[in-house]
N, C-alpha and C. Protein backbone atom coordinates (compact mmCIF):
# COMPACT_ATOMS: atom_id res chain seq x y z
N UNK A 1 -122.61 -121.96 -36.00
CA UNK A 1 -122.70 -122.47 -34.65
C UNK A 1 -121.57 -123.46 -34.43
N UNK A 2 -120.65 -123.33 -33.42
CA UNK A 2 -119.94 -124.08 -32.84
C UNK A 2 -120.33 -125.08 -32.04
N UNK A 3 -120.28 -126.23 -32.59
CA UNK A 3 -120.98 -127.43 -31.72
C UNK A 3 -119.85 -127.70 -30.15
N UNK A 4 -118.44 -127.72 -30.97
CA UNK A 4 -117.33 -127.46 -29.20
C UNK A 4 -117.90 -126.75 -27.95
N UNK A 5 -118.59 -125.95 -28.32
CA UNK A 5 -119.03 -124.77 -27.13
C UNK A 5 -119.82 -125.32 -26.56
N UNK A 6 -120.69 -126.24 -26.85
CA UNK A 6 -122.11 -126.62 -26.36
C UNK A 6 -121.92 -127.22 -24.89
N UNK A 7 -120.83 -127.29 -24.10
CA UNK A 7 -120.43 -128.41 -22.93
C UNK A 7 -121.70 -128.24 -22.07
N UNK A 8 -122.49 -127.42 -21.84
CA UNK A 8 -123.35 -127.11 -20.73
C UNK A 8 -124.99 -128.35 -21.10
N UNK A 9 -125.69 -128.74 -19.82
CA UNK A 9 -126.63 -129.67 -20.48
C UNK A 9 -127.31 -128.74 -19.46
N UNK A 10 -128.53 -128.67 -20.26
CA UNK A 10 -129.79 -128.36 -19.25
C UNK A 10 -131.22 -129.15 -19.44
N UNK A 11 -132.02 -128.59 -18.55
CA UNK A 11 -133.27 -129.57 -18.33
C UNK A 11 -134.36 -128.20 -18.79
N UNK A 12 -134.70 -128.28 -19.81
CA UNK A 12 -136.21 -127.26 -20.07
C UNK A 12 -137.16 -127.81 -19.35
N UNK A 13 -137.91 -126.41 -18.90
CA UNK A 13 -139.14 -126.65 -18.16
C UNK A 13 -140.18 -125.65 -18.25
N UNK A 14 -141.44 -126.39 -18.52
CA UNK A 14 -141.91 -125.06 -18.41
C UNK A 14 -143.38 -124.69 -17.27
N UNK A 15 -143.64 -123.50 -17.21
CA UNK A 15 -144.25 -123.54 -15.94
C UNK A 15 -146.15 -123.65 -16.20
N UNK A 16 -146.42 -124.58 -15.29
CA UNK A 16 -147.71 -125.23 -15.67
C UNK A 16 -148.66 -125.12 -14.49
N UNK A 17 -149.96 -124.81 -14.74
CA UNK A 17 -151.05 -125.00 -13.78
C UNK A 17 -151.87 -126.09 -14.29
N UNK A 18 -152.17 -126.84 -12.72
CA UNK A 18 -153.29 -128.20 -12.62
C UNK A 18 -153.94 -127.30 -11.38
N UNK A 19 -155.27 -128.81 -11.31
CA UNK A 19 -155.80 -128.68 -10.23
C UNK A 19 -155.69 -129.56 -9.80
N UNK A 20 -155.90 -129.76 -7.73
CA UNK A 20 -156.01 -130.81 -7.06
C UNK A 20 -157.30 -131.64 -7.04
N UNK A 21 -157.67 -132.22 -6.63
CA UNK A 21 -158.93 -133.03 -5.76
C UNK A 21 -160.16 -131.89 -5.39
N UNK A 22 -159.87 -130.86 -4.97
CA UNK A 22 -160.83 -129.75 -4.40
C UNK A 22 -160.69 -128.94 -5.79
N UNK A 23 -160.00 -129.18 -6.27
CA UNK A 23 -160.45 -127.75 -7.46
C UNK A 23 -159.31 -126.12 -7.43
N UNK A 24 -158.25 -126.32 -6.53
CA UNK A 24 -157.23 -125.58 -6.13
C UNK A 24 -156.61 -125.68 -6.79
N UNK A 25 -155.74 -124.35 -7.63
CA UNK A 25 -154.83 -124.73 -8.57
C UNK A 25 -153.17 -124.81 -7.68
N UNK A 26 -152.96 -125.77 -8.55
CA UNK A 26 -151.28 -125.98 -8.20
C UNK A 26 -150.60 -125.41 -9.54
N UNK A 27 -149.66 -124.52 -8.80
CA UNK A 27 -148.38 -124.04 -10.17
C UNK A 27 -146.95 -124.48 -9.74
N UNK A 28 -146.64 -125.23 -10.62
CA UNK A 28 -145.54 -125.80 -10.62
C UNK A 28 -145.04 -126.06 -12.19
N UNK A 29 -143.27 -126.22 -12.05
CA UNK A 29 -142.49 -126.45 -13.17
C UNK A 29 -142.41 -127.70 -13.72
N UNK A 30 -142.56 -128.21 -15.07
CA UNK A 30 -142.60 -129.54 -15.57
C UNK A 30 -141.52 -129.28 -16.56
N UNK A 31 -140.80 -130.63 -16.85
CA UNK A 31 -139.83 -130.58 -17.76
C UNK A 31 -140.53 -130.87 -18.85
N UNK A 32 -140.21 -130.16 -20.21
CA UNK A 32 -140.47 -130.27 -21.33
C UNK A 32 -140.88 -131.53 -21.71
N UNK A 33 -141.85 -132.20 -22.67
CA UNK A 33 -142.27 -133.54 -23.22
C UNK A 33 -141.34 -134.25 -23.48
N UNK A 34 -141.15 -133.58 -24.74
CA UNK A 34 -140.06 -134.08 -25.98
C UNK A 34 -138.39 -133.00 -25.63
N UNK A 35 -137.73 -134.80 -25.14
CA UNK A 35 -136.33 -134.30 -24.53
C UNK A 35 -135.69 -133.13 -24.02
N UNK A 36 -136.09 -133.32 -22.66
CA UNK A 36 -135.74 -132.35 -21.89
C UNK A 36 -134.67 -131.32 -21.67
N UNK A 37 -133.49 -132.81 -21.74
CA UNK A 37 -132.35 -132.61 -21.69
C UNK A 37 -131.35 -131.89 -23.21
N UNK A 38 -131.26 -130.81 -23.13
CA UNK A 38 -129.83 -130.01 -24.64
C UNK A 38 -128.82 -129.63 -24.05
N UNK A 39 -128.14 -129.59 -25.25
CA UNK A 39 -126.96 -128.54 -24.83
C UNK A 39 -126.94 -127.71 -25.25
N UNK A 40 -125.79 -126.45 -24.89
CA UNK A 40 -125.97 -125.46 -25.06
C UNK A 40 -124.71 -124.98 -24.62
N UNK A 41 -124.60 -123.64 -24.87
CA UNK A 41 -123.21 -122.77 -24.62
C UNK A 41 -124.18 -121.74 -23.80
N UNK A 42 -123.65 -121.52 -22.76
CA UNK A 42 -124.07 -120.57 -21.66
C UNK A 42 -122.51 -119.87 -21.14
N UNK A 43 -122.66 -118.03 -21.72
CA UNK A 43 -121.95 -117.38 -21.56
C UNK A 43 -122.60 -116.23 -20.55
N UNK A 44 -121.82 -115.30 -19.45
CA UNK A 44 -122.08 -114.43 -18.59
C UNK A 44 -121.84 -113.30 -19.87
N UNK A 45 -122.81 -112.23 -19.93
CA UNK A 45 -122.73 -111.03 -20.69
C UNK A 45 -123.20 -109.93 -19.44
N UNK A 46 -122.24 -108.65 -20.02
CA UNK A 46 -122.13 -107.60 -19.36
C UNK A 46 -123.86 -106.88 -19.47
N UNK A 47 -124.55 -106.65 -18.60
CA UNK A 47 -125.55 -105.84 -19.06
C UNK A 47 -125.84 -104.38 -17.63
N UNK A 48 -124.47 -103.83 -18.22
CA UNK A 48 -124.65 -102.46 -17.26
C UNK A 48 -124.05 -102.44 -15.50
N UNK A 49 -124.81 -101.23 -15.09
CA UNK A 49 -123.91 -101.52 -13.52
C UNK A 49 -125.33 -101.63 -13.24
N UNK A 50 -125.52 -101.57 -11.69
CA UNK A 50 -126.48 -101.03 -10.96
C UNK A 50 -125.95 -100.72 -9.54
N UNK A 51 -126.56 -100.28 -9.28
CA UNK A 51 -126.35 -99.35 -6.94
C UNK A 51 -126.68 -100.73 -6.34
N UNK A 52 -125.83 -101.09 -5.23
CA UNK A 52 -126.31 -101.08 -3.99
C UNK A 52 -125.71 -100.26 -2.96
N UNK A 53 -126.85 -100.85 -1.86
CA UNK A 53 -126.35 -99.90 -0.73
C UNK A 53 -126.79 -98.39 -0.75
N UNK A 54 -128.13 -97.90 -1.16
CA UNK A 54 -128.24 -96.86 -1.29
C UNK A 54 -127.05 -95.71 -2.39
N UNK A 55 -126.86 -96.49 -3.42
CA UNK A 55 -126.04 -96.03 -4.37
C UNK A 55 -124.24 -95.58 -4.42
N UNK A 56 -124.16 -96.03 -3.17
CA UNK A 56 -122.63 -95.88 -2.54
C UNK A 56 -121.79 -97.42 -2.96
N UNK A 57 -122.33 -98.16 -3.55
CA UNK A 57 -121.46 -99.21 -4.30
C UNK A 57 -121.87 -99.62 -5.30
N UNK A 58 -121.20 -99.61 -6.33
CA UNK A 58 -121.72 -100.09 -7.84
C UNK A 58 -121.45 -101.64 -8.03
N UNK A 59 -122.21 -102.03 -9.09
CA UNK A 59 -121.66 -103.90 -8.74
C UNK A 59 -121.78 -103.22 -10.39
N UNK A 60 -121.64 -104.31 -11.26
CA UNK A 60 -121.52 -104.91 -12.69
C UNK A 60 -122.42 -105.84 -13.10
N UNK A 61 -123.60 -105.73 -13.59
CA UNK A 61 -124.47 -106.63 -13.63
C UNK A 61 -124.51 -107.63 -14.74
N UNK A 62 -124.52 -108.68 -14.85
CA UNK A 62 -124.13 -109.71 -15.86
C UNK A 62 -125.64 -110.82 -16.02
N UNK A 63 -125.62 -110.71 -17.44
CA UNK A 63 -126.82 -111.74 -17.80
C UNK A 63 -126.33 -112.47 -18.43
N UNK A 64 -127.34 -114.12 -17.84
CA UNK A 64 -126.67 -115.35 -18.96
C UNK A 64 -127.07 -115.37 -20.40
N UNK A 65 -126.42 -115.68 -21.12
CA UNK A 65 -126.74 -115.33 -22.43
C UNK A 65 -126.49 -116.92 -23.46
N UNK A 66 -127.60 -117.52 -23.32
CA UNK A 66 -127.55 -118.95 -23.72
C UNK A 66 -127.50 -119.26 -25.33
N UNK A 67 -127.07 -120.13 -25.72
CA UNK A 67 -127.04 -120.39 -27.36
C UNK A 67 -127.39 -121.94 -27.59
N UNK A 68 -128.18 -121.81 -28.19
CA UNK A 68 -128.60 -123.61 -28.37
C UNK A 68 -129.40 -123.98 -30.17
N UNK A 69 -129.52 -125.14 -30.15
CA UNK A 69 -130.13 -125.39 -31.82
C UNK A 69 -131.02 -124.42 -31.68
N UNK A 70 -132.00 -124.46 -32.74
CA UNK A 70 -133.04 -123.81 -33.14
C UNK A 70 -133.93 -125.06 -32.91
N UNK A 71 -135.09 -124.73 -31.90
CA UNK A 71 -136.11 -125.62 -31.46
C UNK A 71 -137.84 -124.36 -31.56
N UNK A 72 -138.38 -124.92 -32.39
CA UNK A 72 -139.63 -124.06 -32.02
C UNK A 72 -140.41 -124.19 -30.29
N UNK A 73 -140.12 -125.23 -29.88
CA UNK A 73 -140.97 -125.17 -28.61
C UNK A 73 -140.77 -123.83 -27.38
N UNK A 74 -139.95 -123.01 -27.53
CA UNK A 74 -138.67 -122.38 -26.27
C UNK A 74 -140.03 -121.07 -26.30
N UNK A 75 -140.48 -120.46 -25.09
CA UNK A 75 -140.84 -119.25 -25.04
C UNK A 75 -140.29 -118.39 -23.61
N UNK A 76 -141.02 -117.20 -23.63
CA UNK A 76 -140.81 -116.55 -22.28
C UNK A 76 -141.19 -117.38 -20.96
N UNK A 77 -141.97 -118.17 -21.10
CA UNK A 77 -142.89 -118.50 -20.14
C UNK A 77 -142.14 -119.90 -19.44
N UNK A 78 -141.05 -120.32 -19.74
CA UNK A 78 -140.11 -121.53 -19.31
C UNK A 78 -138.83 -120.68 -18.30
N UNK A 79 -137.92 -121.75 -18.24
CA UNK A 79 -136.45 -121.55 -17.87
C UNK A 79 -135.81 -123.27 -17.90
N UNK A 80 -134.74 -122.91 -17.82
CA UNK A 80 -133.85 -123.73 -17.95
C UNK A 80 -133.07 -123.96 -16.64
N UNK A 81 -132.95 -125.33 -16.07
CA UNK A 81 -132.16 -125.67 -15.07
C UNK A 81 -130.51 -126.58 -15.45
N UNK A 82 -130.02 -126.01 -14.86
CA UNK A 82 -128.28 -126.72 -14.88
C UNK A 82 -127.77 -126.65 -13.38
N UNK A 83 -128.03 -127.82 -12.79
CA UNK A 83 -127.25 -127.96 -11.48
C UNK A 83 -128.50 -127.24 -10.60
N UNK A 84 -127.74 -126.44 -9.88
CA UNK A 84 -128.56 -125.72 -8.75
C UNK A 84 -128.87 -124.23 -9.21
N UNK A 85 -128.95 -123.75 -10.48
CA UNK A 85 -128.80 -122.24 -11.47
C UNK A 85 -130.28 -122.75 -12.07
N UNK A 86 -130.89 -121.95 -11.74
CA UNK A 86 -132.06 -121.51 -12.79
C UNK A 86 -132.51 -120.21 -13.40
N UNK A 87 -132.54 -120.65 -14.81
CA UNK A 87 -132.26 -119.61 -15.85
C UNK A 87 -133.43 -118.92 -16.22
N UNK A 88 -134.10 -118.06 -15.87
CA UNK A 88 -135.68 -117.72 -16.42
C UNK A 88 -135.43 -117.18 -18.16
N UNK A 89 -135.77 -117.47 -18.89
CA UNK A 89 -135.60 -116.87 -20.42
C UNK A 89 -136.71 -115.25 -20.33
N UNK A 90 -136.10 -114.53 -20.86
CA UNK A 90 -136.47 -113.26 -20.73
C UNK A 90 -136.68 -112.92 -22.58
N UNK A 91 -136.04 -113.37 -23.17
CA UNK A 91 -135.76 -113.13 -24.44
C UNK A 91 -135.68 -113.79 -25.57
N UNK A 92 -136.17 -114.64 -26.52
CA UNK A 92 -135.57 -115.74 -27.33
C UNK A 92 -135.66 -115.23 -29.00
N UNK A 93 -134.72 -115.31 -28.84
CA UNK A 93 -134.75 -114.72 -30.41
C UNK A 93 -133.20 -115.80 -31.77
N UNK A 94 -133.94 -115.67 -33.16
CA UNK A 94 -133.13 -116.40 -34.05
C UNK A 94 -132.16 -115.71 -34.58
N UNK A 95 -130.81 -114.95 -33.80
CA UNK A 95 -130.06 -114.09 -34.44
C UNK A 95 -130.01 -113.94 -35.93
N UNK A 96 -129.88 -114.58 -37.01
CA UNK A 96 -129.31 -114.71 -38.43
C UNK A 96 -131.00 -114.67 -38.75
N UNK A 97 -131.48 -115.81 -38.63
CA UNK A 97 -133.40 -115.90 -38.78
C UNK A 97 -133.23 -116.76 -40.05
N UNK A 98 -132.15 -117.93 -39.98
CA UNK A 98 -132.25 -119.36 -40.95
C UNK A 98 -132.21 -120.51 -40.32
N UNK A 99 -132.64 -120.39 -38.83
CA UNK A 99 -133.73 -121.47 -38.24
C UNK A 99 -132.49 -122.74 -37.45
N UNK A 100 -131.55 -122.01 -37.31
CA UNK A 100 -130.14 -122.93 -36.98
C UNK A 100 -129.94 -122.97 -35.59
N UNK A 101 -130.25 -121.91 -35.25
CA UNK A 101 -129.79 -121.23 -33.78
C UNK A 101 -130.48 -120.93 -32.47
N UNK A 102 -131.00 -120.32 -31.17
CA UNK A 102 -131.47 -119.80 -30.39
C UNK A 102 -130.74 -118.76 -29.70
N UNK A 103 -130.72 -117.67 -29.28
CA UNK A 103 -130.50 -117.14 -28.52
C UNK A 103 -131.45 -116.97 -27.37
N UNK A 104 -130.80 -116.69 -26.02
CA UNK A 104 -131.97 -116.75 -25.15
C UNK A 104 -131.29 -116.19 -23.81
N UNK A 105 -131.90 -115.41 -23.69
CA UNK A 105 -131.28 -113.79 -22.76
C UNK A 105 -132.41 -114.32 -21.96
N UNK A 106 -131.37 -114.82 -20.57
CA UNK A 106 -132.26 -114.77 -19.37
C UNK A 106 -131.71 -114.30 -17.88
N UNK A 107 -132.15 -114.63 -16.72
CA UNK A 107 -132.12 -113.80 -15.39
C UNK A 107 -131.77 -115.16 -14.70
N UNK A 108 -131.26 -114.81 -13.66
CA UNK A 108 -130.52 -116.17 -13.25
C UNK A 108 -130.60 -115.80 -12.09
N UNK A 109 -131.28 -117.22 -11.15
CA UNK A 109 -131.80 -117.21 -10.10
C UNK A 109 -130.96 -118.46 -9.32
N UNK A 110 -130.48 -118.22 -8.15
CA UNK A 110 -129.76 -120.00 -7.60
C UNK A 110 -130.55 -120.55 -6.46
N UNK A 111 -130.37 -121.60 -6.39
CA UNK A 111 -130.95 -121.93 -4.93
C UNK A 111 -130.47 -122.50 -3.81
């Protein structure tokens, strides 16, 4: 792991249900307990074409493809915010599997 690469900081969060006063659930995103804030290397990877336009224009579809320490807390069920980009994790896996690393293949949503 290249620690140089890491320039990107994000905010983990993950997505949580409460209830109000009446007993109504609220779902909303909370940032992680224990330090929110990592870094990380966030690269665009090629993943295929797809149609628009009723199949008369092809685009190039690209997924972010994040790299960060090896943290047990990370699942499907979070995403990651940087700026106004939110990253849903789709995937998390320990490439090598000696506990150093994260990979984390997600879908990227802006607002």
């Amino acid at each position: 792991m290249q620690i140089g690469k890491m320039r990107h900081r994000v905010t983990i969060q993950s997505f949580t249900v409460s209830q109000d006063a009446h007993g109504e659930e609220i779902k909303s995103w909370a940032n992680l307990a224990t330090n929110p804030n990592v870094w990380c290397d966030i690269q665009m990877t090629p993943a295929g074409e797809r149609f628009l336009g009723g199949a008369e224009q092809v685009q190039a579809a690209l997924v972010p493809k994040v790299k960060m320490r090896y943290r047990t807390d990370i699942t499907v069920q979070m995403r990651l915010v940087e700026g106004s980009r939110y990253l849903y994790i789709e995937n998390v896996y320990d490439p090598i599997g000696n506990y150093r690393e994260l990979i984390l293949m997600c879908r990227e949503v802006q607002s």
